[in-house]
C-alpha atoms as a PDB file:
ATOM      1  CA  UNK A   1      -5.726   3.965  26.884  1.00  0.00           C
ATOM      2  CA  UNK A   2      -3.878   0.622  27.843  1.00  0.00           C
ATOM      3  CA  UNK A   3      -7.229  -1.124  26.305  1.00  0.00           C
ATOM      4  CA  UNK A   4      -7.101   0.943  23.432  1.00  0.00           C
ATOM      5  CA  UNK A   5      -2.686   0.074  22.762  1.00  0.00           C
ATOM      6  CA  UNK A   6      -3.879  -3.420  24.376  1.00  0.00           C
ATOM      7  CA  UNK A   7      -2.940  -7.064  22.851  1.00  0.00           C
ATOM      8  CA  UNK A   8      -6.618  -7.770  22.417  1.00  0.00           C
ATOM      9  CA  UNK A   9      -9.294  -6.200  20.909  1.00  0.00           C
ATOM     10  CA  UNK A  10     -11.570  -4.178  22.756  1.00  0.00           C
ATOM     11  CA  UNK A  11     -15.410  -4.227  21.819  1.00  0.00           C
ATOM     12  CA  UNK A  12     -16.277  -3.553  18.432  1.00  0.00           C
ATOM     13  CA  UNK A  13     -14.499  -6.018  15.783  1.00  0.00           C
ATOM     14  CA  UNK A  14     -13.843  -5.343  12.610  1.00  0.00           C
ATOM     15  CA  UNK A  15     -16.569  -5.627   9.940  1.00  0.00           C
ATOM     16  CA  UNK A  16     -16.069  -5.769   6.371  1.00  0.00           C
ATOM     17  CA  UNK A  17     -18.034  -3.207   4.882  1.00  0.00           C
ATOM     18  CA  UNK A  18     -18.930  -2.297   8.463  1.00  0.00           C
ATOM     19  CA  UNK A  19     -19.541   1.574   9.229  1.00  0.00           C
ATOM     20  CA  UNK A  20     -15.901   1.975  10.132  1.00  0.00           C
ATOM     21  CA  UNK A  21     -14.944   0.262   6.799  1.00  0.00           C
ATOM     22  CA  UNK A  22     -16.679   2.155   4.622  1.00  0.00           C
ATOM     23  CA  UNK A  23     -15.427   5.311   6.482  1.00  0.00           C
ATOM     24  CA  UNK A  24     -12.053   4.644   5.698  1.00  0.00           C
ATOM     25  CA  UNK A  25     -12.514   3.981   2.331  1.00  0.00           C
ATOM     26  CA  UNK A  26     -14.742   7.255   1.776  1.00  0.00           C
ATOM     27  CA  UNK A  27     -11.464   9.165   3.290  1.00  0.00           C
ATOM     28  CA  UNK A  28      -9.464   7.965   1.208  1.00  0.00           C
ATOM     29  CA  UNK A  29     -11.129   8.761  -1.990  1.00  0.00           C
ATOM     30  CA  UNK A  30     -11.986  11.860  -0.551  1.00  0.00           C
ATOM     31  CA  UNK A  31      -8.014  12.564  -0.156  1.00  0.00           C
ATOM     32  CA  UNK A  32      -7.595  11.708  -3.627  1.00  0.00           C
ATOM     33  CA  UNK A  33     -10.418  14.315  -5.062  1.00  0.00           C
ATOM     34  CA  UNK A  34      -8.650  17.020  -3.058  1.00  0.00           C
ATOM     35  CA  UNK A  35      -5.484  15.977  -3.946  1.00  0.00           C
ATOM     36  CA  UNK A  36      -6.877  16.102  -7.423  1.00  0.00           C
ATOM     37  CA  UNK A  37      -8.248  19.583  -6.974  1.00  0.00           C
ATOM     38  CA  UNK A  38      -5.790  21.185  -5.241  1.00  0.00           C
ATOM     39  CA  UNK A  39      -2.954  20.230  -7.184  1.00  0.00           C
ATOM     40  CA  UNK A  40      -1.807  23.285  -8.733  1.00  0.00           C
ATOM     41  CA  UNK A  41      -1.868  25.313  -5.198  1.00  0.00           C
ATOM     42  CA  UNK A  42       0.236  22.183  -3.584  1.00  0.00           C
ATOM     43  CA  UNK A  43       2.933  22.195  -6.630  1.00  0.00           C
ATOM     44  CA  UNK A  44       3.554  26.278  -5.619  1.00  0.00           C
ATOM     45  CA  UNK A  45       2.852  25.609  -2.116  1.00  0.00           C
ATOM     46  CA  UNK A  46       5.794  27.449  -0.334  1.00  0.00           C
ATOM     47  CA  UNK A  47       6.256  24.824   2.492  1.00  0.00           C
ATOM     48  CA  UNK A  48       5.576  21.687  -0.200  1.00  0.00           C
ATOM     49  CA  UNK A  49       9.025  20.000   0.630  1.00  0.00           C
ATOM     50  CA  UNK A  50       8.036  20.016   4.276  1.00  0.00           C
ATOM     51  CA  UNK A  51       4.923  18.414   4.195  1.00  0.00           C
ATOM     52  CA  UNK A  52       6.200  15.402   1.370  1.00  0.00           C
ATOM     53  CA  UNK A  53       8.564  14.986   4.536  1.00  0.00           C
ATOM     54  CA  UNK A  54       5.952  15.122   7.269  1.00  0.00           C
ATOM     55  CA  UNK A  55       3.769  12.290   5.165  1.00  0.00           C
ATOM     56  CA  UNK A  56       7.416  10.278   4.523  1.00  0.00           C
ATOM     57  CA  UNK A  57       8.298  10.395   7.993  1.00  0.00           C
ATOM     58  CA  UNK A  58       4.717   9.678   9.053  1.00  0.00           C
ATOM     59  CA  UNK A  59       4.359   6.431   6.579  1.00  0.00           C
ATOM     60  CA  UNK A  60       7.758   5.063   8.246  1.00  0.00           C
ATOM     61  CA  UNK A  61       7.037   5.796  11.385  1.00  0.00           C
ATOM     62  CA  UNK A  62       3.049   4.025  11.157  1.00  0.00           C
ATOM     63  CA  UNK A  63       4.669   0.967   9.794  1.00  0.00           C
ATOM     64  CA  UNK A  64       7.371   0.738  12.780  1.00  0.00           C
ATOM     65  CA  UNK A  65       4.522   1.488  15.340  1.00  0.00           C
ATOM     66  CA  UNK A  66       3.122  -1.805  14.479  1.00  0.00           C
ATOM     67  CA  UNK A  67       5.722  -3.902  16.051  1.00  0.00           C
ATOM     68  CA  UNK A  68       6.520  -1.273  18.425  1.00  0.00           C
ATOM     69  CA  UNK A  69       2.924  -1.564  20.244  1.00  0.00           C
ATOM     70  CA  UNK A  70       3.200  -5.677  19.812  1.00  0.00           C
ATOM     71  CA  UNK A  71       6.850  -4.890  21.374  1.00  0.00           C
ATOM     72  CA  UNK A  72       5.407  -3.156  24.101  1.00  0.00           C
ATOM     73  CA  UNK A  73       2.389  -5.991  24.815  1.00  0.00           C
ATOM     74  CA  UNK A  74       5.078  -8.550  25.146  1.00  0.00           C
ATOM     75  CA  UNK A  75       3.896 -10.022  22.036  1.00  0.00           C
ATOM     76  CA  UNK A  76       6.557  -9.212  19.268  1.00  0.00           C
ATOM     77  CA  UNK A  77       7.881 -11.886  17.151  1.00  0.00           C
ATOM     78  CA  UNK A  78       9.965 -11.581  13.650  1.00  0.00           C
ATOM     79  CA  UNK A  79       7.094 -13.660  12.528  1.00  0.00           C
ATOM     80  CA  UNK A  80       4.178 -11.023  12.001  1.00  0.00           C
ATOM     81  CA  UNK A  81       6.226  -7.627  13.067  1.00  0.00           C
ATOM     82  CA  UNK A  82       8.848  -7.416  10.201  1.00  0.00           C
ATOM     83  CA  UNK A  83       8.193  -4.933   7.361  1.00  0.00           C
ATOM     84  CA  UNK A  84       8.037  -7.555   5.246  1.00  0.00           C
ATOM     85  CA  UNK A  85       4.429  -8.013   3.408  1.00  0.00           C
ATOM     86  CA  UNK A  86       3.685  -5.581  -0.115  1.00  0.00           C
ATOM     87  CA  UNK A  87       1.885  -3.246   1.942  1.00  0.00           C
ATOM     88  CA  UNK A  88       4.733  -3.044   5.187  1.00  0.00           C
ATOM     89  CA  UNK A  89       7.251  -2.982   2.914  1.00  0.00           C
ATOM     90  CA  UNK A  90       5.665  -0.151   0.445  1.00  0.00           C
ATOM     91  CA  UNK A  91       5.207   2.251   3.559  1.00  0.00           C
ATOM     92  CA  UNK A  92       8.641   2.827   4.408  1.00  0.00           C
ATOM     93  CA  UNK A  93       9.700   2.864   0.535  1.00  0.00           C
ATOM     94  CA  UNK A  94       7.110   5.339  -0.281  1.00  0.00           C
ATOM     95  CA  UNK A  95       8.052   6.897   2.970  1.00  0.00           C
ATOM     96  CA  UNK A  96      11.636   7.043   1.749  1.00  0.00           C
ATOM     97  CA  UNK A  97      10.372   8.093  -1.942  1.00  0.00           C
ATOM     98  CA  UNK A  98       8.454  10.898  -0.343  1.00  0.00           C
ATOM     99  CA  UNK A  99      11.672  12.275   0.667  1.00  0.00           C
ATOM    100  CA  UNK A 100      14.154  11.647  -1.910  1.00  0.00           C
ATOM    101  CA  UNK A 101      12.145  11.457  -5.266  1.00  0.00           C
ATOM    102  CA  UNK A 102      13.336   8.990  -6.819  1.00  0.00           C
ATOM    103  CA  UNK A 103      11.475   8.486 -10.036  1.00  0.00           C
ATOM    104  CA  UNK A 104      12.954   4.890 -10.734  1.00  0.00           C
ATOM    105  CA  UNK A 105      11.754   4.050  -7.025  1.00  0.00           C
ATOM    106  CA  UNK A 106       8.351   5.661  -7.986  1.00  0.00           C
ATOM    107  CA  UNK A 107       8.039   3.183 -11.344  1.00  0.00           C
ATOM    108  CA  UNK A 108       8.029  -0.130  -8.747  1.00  0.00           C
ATOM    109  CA  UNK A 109       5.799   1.048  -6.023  1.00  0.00           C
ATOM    110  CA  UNK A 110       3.223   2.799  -8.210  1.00  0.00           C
ATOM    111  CA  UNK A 111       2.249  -0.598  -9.112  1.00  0.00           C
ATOM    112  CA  UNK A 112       2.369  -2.030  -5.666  1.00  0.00           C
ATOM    113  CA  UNK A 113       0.478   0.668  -4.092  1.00  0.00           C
ATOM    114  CA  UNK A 114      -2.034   1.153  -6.768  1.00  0.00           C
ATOM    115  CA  UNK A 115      -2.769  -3.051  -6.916  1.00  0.00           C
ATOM    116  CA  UNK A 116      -1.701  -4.705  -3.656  1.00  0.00           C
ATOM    117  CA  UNK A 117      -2.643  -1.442  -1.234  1.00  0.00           C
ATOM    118  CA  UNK A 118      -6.019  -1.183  -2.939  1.00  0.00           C
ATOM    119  CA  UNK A 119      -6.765  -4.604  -2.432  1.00  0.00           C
ATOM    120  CA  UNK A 120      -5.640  -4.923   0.916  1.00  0.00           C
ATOM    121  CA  UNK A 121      -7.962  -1.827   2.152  1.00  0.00           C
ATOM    122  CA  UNK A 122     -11.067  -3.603   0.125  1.00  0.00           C
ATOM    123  CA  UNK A 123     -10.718  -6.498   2.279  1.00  0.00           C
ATOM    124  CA  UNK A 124      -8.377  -5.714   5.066  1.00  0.00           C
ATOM    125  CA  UNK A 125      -6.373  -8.313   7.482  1.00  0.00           C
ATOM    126  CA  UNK A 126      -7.590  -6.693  10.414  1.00  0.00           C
ATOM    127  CA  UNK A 127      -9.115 -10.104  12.347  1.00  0.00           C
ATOM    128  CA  UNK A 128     -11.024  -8.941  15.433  1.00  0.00           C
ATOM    129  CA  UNK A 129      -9.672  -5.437  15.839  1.00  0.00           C
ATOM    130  CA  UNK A 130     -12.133  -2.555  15.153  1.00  0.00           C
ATOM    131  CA  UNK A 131     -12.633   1.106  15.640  1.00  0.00           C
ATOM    132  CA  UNK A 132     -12.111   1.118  19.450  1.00  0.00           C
ATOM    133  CA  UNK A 133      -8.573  -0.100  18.719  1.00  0.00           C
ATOM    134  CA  UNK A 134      -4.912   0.956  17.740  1.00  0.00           C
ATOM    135  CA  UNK A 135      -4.590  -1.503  15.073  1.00  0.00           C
ATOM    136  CA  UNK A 136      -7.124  -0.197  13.198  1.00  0.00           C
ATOM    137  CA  UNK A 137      -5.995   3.253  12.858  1.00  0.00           C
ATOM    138  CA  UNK A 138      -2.720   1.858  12.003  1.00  0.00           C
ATOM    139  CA  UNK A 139      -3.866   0.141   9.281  1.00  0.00           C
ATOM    140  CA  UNK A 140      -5.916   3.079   8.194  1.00  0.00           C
ATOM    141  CA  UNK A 141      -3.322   5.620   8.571  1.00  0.00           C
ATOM    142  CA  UNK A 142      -0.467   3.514   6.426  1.00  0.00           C
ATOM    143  CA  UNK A 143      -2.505   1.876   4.110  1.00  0.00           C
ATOM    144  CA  UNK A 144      -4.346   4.865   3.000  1.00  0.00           C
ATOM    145  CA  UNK A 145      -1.164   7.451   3.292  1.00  0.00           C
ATOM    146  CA  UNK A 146       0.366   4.965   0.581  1.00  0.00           C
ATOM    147  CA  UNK A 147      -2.040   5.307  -2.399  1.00  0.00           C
ATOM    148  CA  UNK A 148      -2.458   9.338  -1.289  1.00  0.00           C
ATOM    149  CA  UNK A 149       1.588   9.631  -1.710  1.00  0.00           C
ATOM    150  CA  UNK A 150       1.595   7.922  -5.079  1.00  0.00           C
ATOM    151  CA  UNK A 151      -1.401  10.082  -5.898  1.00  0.00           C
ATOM    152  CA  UNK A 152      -0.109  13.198  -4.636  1.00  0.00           C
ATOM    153  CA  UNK A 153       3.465  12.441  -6.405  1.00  0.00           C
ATOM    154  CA  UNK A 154       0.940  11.810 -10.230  1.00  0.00           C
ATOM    155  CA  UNK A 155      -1.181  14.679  -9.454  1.00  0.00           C
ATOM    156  CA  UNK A 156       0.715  17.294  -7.699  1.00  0.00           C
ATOM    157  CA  UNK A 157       4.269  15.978  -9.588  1.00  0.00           C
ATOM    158  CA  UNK A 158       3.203  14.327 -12.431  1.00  0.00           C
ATOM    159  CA  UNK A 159       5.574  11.304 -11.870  1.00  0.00           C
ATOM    160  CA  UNK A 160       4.570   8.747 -14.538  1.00  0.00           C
ATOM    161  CA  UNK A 161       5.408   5.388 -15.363  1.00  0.00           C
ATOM    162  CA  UNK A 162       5.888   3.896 -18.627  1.00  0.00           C
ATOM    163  CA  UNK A 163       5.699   0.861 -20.007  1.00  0.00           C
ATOM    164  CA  UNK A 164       8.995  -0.955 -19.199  1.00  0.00           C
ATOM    165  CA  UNK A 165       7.921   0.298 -15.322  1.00  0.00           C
ATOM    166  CA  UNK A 166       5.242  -2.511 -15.361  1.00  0.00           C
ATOM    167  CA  UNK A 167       8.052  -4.966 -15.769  1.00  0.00           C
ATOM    168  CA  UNK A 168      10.742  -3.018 -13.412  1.00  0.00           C
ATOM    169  CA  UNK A 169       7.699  -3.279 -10.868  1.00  0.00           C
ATOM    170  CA  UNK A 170       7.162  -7.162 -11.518  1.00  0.00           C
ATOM    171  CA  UNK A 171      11.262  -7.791 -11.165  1.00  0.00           C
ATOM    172  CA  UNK A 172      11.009  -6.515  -7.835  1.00  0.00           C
ATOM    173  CA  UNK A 173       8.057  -8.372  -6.855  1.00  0.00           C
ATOM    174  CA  UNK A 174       9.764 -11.384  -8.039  1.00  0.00           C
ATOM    175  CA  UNK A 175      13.037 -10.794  -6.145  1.00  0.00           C
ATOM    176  CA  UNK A 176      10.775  -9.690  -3.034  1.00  0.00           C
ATOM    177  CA  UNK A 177       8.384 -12.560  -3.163  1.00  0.00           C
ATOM    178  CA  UNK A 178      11.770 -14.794  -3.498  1.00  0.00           C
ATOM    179  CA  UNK A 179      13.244 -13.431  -0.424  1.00  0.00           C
ATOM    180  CA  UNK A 180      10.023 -13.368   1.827  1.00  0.00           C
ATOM    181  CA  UNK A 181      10.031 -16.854   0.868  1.00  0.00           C
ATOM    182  CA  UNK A 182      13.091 -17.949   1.751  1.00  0.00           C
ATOM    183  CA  UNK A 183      12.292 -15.985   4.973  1.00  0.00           C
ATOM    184  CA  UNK A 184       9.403 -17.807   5.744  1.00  0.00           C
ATOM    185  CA  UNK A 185      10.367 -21.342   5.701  1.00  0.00           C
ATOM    186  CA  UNK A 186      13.313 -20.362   7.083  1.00  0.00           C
ATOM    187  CA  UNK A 187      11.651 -18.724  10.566  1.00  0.00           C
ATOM    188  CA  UNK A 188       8.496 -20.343  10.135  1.00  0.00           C
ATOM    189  CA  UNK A 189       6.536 -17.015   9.467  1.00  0.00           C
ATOM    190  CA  UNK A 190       3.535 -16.478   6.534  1.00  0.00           C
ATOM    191  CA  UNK A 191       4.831 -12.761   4.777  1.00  0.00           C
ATOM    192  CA  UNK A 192       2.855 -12.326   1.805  1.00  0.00           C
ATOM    193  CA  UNK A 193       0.512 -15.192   2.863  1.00  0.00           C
ATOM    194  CA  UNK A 194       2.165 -17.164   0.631  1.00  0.00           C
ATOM    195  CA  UNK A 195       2.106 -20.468   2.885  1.00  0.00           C
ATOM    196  CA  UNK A 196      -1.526 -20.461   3.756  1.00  0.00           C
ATOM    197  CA  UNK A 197      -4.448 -17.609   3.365  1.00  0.00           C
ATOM    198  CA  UNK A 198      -4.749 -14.680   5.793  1.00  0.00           C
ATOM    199  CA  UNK A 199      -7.323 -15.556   8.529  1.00  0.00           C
ATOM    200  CA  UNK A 200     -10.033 -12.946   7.120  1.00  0.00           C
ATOM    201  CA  UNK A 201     -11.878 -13.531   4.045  1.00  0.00           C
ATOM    202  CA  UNK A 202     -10.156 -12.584   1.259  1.00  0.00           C
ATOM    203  CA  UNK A 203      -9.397 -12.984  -2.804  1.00  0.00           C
ATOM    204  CA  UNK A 204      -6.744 -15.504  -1.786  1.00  0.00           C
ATOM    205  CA  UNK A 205      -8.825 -18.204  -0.541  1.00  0.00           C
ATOM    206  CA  UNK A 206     -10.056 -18.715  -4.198  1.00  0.00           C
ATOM    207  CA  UNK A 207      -6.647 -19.509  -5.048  1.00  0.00           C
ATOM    208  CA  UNK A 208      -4.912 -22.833  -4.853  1.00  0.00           C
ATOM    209  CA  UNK A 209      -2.263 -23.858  -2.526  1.00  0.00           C
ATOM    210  CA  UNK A 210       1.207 -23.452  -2.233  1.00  0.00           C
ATOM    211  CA  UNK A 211       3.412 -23.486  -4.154  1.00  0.00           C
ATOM    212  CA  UNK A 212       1.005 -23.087  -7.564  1.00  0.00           C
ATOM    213  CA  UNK A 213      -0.411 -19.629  -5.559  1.00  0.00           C
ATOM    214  CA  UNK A 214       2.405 -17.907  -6.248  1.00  0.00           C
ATOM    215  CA  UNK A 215       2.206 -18.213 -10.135  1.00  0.00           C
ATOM    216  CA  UNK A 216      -1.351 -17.653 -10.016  1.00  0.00           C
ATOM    217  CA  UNK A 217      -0.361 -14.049  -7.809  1.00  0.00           C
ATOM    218  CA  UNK A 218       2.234 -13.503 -10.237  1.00  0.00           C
ATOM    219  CA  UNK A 219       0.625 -13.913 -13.234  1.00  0.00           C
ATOM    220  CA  UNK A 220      -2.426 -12.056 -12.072  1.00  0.00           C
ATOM    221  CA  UNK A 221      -0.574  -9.029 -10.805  1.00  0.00           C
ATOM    222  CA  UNK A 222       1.287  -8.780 -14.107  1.00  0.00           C
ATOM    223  CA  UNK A 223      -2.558  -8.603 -15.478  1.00  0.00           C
ATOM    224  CA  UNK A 224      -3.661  -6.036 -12.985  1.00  0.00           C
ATOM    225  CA  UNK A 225      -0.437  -3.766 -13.432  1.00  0.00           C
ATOM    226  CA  UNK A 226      -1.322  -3.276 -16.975  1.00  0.00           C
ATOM    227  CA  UNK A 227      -4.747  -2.611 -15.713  1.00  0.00           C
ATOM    228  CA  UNK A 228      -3.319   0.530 -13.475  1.00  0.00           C
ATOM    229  CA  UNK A 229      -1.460   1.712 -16.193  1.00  0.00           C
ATOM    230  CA  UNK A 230      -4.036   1.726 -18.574  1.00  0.00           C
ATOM    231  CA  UNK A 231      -4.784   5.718 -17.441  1.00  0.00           C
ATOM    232  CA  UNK A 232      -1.334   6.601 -18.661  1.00  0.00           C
ATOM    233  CA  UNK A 233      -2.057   5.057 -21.945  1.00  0.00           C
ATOM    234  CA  UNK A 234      -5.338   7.409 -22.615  1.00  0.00           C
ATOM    235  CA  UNK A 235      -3.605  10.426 -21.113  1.00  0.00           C
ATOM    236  CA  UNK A 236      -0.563   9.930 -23.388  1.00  0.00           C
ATOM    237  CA  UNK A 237      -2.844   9.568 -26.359  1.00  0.00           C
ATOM    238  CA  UNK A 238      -4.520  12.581 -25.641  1.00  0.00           C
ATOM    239  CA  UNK A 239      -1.431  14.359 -24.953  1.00  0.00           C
ATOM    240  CA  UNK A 240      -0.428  13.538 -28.881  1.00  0.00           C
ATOM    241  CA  UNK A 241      -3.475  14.283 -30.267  1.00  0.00           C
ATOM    242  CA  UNK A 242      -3.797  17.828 -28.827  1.00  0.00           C
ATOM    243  CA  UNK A 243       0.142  18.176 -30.183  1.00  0.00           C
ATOM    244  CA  UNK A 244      -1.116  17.180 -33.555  1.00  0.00           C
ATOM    245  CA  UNK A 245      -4.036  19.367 -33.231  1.00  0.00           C
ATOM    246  CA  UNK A 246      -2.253  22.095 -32.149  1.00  0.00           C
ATOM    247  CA  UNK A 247       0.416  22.058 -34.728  1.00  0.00           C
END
């Protein structure tokens, strides 16, 4: 077990597209078809509060086992352990918007999960650790507990965002992006790989280098935001046409 919680990686690396990839990815969609479903039976589910708790508490508590386990190989550092990237950051808010509900919460992080969480599980900054290892099951676990909360919370509570949530979303991302920043050249850290690409391959390396990334990520997540709310512009048309029809 001390291999398994271990600094370094055990036998089987990650592989992008690997067996174990492909896995995870096939659970999560999975998820979301059952989520999809079942939602009627979880909306009257007696016990519903008490397992949008369990999955909060369990999102916050992945993301803090991270730097606990690099805590407990002696190798913690405010550099990499901080919640303090889109995805560490989204797991304990959509851990805390599990819990409390808040639809103006759910407006910013539907866009975050939907576009930076799906991105980072196509191509995931795992470097050398694989199935045999902690770290991947982390990953796993928080990454794909964030896109099944926002889809539980459309599905099961049919939270919506509207247009004006696309730029709410993009505020936030500006202010966060700002302040991880500031972070990083203050405590020489790489949050947000904004300084230099992750070491895996990845989208970013096609991008140019600091400081002219960050428009490019801007600009391209204010494309890919109107992208993931393209669904809620059929379903509201729809919506109209069967109140016209109706009427």
């Amino acid at each position: 077990m001390h291999s398994f919680f271990g600094p370094a990686p055990i036998d089987k690396p990650f592989v992008l597209f690997g067996q174990a990839h492909l896995i995870m990815l096939i659970v999560m969609f999975t998820l979301i078809f059952l989520i999809y479903l079942l939602r009627h039976t979880l909306r009257a589910f007696k016990y519903e509060k008490n397992l949008r708790w369990i999955l909060g508490f369990t999102l916050i508590f992945t993301q803090m086992a991270y730097g606990l386990n690099n805590a407990y190989n002696g190798i913690g550092s405010i550099q990499k352990d901080l919640p303090l990237s889109l995805c560490g950051a989204s797991m304990i808010l959509v851990g805390i918007l599990l819990i409390n509900m808040n639809k103006g919460l759910f407006e910013i992080l539907y866009f975050w999960g939907i576009v930076g969480v799906i991105q980072a599980l196509i191509t995931p900054n795992l470097g050398p650790y694989g199935p045999t290892h902690f770290r991947f099951y982390q990953f796993a676990v928080g990454h794909i507990g964030i896109i099944v909360s926002i889809i539980y919370l459309v599905f099961v509570h049919k939270f919506k965002p509207n247009h004006r949530s696309i730029y709410k979303s993009l505020l936030a991302l500006l202010i966060f992006t700002a302040f991880v920043l500031v972070f990083n050249v203050m405590f020489d850290a790489n949050y947000l790989f904004l300084l230099k690409s992750p070491e895996n391959k990845s989208a970013l390396d096609l991008f140019p280098k600091f400081p002219w990334n960050t428009l490019v990520l801007f600009i391209l997540s204010w494309c890919l935001f109107y992208l993931a709310y393209l669904p809620f512009v059929f379903t509201g048309k729809k919506e109209k046409s069967a109140t016209v029809t109706n009427e």
